[in-house]
C-alpha atoms as a PDB file:
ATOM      1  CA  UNK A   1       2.157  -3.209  11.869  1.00  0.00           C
ATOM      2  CA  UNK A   2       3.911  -0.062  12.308  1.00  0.00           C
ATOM      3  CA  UNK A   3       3.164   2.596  14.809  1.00  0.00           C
ATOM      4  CA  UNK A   4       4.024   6.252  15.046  1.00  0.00           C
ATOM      5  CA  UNK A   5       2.612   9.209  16.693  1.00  0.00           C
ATOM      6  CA  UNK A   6       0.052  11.234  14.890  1.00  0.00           C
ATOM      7  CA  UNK A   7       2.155  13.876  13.795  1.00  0.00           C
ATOM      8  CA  UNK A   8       5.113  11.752  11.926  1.00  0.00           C
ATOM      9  CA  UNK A   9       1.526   9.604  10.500  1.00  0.00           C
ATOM     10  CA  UNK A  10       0.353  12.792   8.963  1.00  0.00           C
ATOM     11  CA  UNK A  11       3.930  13.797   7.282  1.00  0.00           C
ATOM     12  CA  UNK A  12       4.579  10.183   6.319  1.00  0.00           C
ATOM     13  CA  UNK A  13       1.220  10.145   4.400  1.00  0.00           C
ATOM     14  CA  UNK A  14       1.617  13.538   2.869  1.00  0.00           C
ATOM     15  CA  UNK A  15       4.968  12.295   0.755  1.00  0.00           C
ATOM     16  CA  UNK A  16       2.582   9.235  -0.159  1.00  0.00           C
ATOM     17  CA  UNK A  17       0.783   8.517  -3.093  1.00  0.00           C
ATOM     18  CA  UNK A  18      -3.360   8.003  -3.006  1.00  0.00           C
ATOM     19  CA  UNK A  19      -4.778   4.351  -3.920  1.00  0.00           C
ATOM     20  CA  UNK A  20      -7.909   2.702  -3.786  1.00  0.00           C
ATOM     21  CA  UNK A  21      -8.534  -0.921  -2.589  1.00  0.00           C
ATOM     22  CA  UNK A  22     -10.005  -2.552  -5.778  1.00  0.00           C
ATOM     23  CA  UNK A  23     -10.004  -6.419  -4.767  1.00  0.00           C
ATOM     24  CA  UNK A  24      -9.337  -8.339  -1.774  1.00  0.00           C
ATOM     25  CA  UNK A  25      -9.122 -12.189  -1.639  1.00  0.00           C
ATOM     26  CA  UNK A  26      -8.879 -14.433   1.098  1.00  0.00           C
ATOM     27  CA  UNK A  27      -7.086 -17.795  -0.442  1.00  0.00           C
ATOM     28  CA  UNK A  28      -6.194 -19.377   3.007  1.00  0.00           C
ATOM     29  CA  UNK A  29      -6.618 -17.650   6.691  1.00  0.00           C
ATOM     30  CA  UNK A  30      -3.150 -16.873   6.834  1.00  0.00           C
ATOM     31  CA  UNK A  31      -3.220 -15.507   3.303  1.00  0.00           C
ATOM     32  CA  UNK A  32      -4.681 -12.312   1.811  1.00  0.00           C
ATOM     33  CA  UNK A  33      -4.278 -11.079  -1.178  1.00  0.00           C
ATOM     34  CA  UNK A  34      -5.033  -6.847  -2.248  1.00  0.00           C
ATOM     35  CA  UNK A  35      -5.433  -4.956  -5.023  1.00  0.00           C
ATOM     36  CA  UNK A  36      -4.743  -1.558  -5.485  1.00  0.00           C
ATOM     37  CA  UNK A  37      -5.590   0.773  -8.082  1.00  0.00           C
ATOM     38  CA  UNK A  38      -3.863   5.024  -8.503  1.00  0.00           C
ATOM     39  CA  UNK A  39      -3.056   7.087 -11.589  1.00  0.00           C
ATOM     40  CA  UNK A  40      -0.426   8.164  -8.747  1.00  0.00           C
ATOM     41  CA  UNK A  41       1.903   4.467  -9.561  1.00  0.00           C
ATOM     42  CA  UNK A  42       1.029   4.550 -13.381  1.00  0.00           C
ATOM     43  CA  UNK A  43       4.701   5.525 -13.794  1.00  0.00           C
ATOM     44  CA  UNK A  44       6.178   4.387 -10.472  1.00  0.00           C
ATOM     45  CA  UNK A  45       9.097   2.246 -10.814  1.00  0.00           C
ATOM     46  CA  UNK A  46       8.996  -0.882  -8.563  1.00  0.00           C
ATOM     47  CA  UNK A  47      11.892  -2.708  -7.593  1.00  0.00           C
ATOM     48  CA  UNK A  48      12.080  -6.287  -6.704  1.00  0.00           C
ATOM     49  CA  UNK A  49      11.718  -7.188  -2.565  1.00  0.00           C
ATOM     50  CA  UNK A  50      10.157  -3.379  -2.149  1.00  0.00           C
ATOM     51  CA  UNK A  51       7.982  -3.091   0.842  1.00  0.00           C
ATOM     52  CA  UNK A  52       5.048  -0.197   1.221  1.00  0.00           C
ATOM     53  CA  UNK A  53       3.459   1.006   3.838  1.00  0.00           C
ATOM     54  CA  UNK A  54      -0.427   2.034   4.275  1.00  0.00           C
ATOM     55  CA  UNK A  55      -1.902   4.073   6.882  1.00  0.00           C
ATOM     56  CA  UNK A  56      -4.794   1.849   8.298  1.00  0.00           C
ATOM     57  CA  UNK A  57      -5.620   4.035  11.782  1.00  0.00           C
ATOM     58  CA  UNK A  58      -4.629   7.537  13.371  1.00  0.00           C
ATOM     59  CA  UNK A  59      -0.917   6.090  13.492  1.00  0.00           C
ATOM     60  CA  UNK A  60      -0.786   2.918  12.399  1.00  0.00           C
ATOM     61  CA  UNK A  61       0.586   1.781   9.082  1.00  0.00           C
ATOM     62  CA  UNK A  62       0.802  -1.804   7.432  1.00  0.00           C
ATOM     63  CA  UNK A  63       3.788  -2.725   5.285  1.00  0.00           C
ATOM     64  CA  UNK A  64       3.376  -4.960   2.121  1.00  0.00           C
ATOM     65  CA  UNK A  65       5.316  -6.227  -0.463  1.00  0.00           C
ATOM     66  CA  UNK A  66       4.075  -6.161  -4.119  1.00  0.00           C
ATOM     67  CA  UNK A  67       3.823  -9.017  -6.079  1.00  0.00           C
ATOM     68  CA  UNK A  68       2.501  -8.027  -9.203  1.00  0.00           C
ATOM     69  CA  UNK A  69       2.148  -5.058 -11.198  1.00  0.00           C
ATOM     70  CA  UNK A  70      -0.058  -4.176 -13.988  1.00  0.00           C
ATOM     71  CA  UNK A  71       0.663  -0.742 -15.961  1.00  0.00           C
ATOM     72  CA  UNK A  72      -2.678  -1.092 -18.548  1.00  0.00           C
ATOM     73  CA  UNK A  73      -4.664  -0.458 -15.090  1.00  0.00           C
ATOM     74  CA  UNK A  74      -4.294   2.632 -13.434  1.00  0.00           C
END
């Protein structure tokens, strides 16, 4: 988990794009699976091994790595 002062938090998340947890799954304890839903990706171009980070906390974000992408959901 990455952490940065407030102030680079709040610019960092102001260049980002808005999502919405939609699913979260819990295969094995060392395994969890998200889903994420935004209009904001529907024509985002992912490239393979990209990482992207969410703020969880004041100034804490938490990097992940899609594995899937589905344009018919927005």
């Amino acid at each position: 988990m990455a952490i940065y002062p407030k102030f680079v938090a709040d610019t960092i998340e102001k260049i980002g794009r808005a999502t919405t947890v939609t699913q979260i799954i819990d295969p094995s304890p060392k395994l969890r699976l998200i889903s994420f839903a935004s209009p904001a990706l529907q024509n985002f171009r992912w490239e393979p091994c990209q990482v992207t980070a969410f703020r969880v906390a004041k100034g804490e974000f938490r990097h992940y790595t899609p594995s899937r992408l589905d344009p018919a959901k927005p």
